[in-house]
N, C-alpha and C. Protein backbone atom coordinates (compact mmCIF):
# COMPACT_ATOMS: atom_id res chain seq x y z
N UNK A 1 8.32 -34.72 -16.23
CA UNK A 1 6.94 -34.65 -15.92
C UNK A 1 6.69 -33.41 -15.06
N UNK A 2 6.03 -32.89 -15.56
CA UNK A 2 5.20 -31.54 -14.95
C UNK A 2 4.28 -32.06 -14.12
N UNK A 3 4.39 -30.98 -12.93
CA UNK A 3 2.90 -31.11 -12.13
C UNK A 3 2.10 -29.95 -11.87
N UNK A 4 0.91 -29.48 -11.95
CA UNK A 4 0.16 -28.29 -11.98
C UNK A 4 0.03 -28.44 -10.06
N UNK A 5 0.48 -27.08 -9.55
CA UNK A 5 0.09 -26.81 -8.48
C UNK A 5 -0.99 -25.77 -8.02
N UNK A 6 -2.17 -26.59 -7.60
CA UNK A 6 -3.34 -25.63 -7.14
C UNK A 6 -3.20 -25.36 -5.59
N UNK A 7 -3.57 -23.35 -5.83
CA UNK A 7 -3.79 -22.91 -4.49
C UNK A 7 -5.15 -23.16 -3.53
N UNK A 8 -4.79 -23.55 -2.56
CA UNK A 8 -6.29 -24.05 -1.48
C UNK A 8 -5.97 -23.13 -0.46
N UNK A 9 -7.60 -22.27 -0.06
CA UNK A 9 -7.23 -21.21 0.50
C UNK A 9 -7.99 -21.88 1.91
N UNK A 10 -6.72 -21.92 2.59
CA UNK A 10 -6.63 -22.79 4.43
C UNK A 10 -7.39 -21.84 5.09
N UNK A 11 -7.78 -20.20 5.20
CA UNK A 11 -8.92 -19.57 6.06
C UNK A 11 -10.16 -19.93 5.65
N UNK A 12 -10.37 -20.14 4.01
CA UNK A 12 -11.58 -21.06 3.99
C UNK A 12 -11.91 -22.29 4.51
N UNK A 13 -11.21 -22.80 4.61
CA UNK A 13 -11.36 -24.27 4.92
C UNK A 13 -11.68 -24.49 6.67
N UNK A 14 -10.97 -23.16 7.44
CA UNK A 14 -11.33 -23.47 8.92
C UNK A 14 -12.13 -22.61 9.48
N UNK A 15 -12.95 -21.90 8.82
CA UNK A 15 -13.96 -20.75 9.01
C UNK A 15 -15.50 -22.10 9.33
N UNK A 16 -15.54 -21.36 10.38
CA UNK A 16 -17.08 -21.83 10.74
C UNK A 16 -18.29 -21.06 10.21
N UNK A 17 -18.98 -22.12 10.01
CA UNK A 17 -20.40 -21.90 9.05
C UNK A 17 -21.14 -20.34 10.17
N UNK A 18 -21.72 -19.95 9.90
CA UNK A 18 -22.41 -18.91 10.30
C UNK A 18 -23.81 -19.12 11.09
N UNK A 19 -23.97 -18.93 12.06
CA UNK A 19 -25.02 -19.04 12.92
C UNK A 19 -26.57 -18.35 12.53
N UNK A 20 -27.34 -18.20 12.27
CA UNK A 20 -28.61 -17.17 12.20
C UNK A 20 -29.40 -17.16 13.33
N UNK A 21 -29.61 -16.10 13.67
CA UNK A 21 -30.13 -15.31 15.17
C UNK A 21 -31.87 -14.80 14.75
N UNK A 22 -32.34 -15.31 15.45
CA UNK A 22 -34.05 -14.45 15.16
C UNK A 22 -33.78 -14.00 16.60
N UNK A 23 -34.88 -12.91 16.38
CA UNK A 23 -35.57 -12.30 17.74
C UNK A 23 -36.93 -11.99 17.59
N UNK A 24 -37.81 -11.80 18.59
CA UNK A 24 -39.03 -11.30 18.74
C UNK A 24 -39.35 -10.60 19.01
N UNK A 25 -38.78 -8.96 18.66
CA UNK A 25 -38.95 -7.62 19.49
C UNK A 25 -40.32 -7.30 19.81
N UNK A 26 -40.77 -6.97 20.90
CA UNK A 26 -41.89 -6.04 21.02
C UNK A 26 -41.92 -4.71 20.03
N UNK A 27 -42.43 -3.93 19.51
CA UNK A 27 -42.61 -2.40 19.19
C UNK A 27 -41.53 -1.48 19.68
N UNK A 28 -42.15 -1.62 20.77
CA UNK A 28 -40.82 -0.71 21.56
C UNK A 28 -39.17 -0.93 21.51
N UNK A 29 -39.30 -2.62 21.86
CA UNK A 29 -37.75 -2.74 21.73
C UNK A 29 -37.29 -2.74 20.00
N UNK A 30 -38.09 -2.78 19.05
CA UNK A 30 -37.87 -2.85 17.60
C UNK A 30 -37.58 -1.43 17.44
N UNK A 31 -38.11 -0.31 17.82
CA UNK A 31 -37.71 1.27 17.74
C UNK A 31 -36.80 1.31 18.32
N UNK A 32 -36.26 1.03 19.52
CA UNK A 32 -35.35 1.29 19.63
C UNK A 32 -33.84 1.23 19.14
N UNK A 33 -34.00 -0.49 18.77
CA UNK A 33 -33.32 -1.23 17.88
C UNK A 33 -32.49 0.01 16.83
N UNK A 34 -33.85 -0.03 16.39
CA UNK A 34 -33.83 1.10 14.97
C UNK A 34 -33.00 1.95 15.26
N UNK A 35 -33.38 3.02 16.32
CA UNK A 35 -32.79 4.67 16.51
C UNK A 35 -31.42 4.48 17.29
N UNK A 36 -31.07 3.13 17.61
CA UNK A 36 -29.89 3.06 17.98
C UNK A 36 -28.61 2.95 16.60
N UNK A 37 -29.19 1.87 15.73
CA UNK A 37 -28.38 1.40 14.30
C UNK A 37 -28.65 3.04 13.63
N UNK A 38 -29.62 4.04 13.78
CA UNK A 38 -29.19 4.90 13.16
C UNK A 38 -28.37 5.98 13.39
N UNK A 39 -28.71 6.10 14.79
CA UNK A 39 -28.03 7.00 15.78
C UNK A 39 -26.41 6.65 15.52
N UNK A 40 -25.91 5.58 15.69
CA UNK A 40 -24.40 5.10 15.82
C UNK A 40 -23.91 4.58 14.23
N UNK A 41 -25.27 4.82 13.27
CA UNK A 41 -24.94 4.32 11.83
C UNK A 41 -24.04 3.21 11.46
N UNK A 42 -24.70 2.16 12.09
CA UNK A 42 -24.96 0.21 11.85
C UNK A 42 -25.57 0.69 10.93
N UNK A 43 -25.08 -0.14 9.88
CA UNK A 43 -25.97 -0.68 8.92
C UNK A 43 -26.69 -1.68 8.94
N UNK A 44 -26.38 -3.00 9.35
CA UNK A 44 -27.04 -4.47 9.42
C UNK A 44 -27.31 -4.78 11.17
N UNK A 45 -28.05 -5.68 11.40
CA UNK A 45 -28.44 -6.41 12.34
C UNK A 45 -27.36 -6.85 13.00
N UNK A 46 -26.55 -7.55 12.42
CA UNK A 46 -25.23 -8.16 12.55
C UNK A 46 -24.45 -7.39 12.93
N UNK A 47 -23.98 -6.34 12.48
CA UNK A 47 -22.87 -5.25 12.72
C UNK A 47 -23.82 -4.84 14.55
N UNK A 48 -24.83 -4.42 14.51
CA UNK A 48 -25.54 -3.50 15.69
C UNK A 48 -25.27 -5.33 17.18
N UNK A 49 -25.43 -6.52 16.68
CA UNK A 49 -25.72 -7.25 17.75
C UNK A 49 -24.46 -8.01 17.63
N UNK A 50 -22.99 -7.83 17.04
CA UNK A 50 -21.92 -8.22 17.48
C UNK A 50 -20.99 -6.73 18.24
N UNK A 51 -21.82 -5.76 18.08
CA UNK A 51 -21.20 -4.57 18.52
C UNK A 51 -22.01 -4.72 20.27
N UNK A 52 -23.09 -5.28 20.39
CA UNK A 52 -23.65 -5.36 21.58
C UNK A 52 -23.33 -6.21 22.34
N UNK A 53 -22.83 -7.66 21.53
CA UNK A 53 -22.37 -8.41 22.39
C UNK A 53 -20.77 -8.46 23.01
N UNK A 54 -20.17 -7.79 22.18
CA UNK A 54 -18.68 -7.41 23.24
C UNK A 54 -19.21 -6.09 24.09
N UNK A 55 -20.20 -5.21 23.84
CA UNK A 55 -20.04 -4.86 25.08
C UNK A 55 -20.55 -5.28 26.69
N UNK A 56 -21.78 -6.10 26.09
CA UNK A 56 -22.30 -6.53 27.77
C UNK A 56 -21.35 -8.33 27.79
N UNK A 57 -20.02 -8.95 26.85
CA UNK A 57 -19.19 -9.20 27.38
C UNK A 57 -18.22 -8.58 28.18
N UNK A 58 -17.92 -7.49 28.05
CA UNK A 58 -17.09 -6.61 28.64
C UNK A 58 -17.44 -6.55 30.11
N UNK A 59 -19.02 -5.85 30.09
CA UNK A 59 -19.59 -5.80 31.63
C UNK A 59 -19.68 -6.94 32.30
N UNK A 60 -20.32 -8.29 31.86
CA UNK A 60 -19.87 -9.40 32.50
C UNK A 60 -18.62 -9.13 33.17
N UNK A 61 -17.09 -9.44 32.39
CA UNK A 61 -15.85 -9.27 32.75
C UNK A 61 -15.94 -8.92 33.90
N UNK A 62 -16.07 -7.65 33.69
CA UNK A 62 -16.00 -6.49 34.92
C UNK A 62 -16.74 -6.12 35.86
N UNK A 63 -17.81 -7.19 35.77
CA UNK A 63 -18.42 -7.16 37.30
C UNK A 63 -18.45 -8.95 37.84
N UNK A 64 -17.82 -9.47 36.86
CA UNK A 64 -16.82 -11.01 37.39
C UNK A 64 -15.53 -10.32 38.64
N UNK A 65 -15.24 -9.41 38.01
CA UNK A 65 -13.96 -9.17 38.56
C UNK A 65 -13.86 -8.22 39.88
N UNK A 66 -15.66 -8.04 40.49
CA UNK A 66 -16.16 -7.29 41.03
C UNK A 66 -15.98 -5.62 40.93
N UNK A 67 -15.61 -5.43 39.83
CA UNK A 67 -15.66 -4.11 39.36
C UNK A 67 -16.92 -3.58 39.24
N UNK A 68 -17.45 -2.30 39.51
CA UNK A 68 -18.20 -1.23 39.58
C UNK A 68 -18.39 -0.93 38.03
N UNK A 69 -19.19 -0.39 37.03
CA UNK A 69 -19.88 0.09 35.89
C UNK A 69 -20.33 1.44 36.49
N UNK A 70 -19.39 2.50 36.13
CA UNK A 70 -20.08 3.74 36.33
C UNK A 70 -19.78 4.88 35.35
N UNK A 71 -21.11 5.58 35.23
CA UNK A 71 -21.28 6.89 34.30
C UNK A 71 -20.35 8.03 35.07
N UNK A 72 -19.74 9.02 34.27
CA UNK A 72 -19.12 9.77 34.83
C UNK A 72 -19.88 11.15 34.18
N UNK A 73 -20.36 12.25 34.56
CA UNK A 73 -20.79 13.31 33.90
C UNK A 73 -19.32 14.53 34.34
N UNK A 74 -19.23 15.44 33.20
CA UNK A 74 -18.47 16.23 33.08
C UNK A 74 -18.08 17.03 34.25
N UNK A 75 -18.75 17.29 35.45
CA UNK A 75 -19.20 17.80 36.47
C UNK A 75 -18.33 16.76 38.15
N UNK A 76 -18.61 15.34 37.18
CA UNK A 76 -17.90 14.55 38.01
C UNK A 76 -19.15 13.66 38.80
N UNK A 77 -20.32 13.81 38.82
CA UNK A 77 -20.95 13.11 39.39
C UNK A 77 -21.28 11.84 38.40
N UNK A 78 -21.50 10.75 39.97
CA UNK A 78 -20.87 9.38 39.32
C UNK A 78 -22.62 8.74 39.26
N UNK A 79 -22.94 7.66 38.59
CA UNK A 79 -24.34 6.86 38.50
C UNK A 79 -23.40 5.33 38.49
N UNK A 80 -23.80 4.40 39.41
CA UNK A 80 -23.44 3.28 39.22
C UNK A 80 -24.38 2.53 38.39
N UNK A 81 -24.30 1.68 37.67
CA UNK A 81 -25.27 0.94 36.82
C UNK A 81 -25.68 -0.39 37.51
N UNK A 82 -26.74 0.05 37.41
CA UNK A 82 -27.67 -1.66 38.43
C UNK A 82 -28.04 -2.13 37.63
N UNK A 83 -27.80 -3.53 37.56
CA UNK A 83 -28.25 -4.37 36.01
C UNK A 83 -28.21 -5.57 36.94
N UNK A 84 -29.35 -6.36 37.10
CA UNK A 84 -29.88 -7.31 38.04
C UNK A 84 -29.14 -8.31 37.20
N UNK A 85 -29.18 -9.25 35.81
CA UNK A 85 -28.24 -9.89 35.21
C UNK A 85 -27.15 -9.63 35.62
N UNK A 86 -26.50 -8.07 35.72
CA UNK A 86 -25.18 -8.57 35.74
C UNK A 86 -24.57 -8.87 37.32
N UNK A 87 -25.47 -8.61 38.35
CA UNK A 87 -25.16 -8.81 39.36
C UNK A 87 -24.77 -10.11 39.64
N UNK A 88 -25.50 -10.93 38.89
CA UNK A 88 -26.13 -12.55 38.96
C UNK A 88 -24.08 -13.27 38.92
N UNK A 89 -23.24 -12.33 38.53
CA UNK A 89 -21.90 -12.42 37.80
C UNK A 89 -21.15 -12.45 39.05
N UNK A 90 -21.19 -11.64 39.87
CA UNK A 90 -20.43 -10.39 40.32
C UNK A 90 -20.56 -11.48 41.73
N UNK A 91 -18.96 -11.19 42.14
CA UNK A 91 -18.81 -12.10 43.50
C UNK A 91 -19.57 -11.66 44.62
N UNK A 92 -19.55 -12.24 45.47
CA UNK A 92 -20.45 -12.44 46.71
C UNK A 92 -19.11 -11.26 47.23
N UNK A 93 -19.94 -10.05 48.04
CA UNK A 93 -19.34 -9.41 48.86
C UNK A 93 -19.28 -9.65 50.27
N UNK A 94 -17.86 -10.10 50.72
CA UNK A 94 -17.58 -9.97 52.06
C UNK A 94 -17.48 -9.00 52.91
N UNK A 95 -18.38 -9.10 53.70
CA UNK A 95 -18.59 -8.10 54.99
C UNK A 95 -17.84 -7.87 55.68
N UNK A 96 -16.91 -7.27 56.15
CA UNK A 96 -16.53 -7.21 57.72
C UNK A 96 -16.88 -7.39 58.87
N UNK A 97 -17.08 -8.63 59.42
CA UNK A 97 -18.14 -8.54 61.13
C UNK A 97 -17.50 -8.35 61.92
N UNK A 98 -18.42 -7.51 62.19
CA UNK A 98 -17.89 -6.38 63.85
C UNK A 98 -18.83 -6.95 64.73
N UNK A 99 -18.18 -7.21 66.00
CA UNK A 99 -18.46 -7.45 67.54
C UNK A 99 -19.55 -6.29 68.07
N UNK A 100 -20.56 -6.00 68.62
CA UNK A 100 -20.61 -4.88 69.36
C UNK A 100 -21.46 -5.50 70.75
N UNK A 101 -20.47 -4.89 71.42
CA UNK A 101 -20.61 -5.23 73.41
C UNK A 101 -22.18 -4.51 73.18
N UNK A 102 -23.51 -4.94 73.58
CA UNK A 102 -23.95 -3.93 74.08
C UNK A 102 -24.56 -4.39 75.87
N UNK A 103 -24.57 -3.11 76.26
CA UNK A 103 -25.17 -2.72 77.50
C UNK A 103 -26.49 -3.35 77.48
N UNK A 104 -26.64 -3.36 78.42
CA UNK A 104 -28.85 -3.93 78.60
C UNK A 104 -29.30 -2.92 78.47
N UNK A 105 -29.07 -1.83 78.69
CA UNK A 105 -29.72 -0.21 78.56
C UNK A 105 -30.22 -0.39 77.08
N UNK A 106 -29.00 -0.23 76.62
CA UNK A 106 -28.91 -0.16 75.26
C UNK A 106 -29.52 -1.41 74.28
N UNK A 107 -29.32 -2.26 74.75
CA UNK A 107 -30.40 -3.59 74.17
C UNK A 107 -32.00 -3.29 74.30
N UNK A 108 -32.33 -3.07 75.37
CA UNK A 108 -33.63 -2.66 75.83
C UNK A 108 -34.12 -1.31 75.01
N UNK A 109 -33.09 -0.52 74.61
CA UNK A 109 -33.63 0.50 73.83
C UNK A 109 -33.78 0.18 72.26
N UNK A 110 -33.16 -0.40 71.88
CA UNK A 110 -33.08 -1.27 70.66
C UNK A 110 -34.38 -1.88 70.56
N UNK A 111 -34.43 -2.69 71.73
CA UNK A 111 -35.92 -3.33 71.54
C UNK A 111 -37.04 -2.75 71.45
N UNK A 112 -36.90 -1.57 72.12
CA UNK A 112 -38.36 -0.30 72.05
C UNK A 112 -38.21 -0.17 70.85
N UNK A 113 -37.04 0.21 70.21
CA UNK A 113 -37.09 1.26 69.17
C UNK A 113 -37.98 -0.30 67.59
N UNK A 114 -37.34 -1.14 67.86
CA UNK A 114 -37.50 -2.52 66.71
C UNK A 114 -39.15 -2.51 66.83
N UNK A 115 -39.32 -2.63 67.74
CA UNK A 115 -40.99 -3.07 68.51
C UNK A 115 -42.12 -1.82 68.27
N UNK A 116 -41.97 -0.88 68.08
CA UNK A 116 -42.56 0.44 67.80
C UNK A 116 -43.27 0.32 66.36
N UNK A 117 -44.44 0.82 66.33
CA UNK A 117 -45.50 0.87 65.25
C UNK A 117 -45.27 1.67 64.44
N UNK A 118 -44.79 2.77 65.06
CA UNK A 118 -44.54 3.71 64.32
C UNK A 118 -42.91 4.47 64.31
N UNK A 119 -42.06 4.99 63.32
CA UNK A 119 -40.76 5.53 64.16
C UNK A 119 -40.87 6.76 64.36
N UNK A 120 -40.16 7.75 64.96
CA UNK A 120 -39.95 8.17 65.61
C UNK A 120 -39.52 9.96 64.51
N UNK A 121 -40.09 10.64 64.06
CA UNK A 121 -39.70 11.43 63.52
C UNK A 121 -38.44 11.95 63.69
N UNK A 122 -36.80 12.29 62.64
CA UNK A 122 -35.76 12.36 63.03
C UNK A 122 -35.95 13.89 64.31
N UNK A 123 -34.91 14.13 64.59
CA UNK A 123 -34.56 15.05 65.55
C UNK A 123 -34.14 16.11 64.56
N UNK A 124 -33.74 17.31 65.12
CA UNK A 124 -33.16 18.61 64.46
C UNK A 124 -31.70 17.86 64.17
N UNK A 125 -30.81 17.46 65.50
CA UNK A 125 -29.71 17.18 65.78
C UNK A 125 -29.55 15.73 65.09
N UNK A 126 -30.04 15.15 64.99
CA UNK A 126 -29.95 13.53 63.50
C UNK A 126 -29.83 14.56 62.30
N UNK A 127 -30.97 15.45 61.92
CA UNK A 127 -30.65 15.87 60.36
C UNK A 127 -29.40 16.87 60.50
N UNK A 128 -29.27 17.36 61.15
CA UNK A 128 -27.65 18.18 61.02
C UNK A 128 -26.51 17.06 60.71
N UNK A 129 -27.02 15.96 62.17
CA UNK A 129 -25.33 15.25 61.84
C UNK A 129 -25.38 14.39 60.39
N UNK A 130 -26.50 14.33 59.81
CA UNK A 130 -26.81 13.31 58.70
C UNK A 130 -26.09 14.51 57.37
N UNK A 131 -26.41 15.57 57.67
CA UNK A 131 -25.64 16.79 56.38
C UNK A 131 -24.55 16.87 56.41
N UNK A 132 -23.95 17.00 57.55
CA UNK A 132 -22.44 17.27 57.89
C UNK A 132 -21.50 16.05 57.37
């Protein structure tokens, strides 16, 4: 007795059904949409918003891990990226608290200076030491 053996293909069988995503772009964010998938040549919706979502997974990551997000220009000057979401991630920074003794002189001048309507235009000698 013969038996016919059929192939069953097991990545079909454990593949999850596919999700469908709407959005509601404004104008603006729909152009942009656009000149981005053409700019980086996405073809589909799909390709442009699984390419977006590993990257602001990535930034999550890395500002979980209290890591910094920064632009570097050729020149070397740095832009940190402020992204109020991703802050929402990003651990609570511990301060260092410092003690400081003060004098009553010095309290009392504090208090003029807090209490004042108006401040105090810097000095010549503040904007030097502030350049240096």
């Amino acid at each position: 007795m013969r038996t016919k053996r059929t192939r069953v293909d097991v990545s079909a069988a454990r593949k999850r059904p596919k999700t469908k995503f709407q959005a509601d772009l404004g104008p603006a964010e729909d152009r942009a949409v656009r000149l981005l998938k053409e700019e980086l040549q996405i073809a589909s919706n799909t390709s442009f918003l699984s390419d977006a979502l590993t990257l602001f997974r990535w930034a999550v990551s890395e500002r979980k891990l209290g890591h910094r997000i920064v632009s570097e220009t050729a020149s070397g000057e740095r832009t940190v990226l402020l992204f109020p979401r991703l802050e929402q991630v990003a651990p609570a920074v511990v301060l260092p608290r410092v003690q400081i003794d003060w004098t009553r002189r010095e309290l009392e001048s504090l208090a003029e200076l807090a209490s004042a309507s108006e401040a105090n235009r810097p000095t010549a000698t503040l904007i030097r030491a502030m350049r240096d």
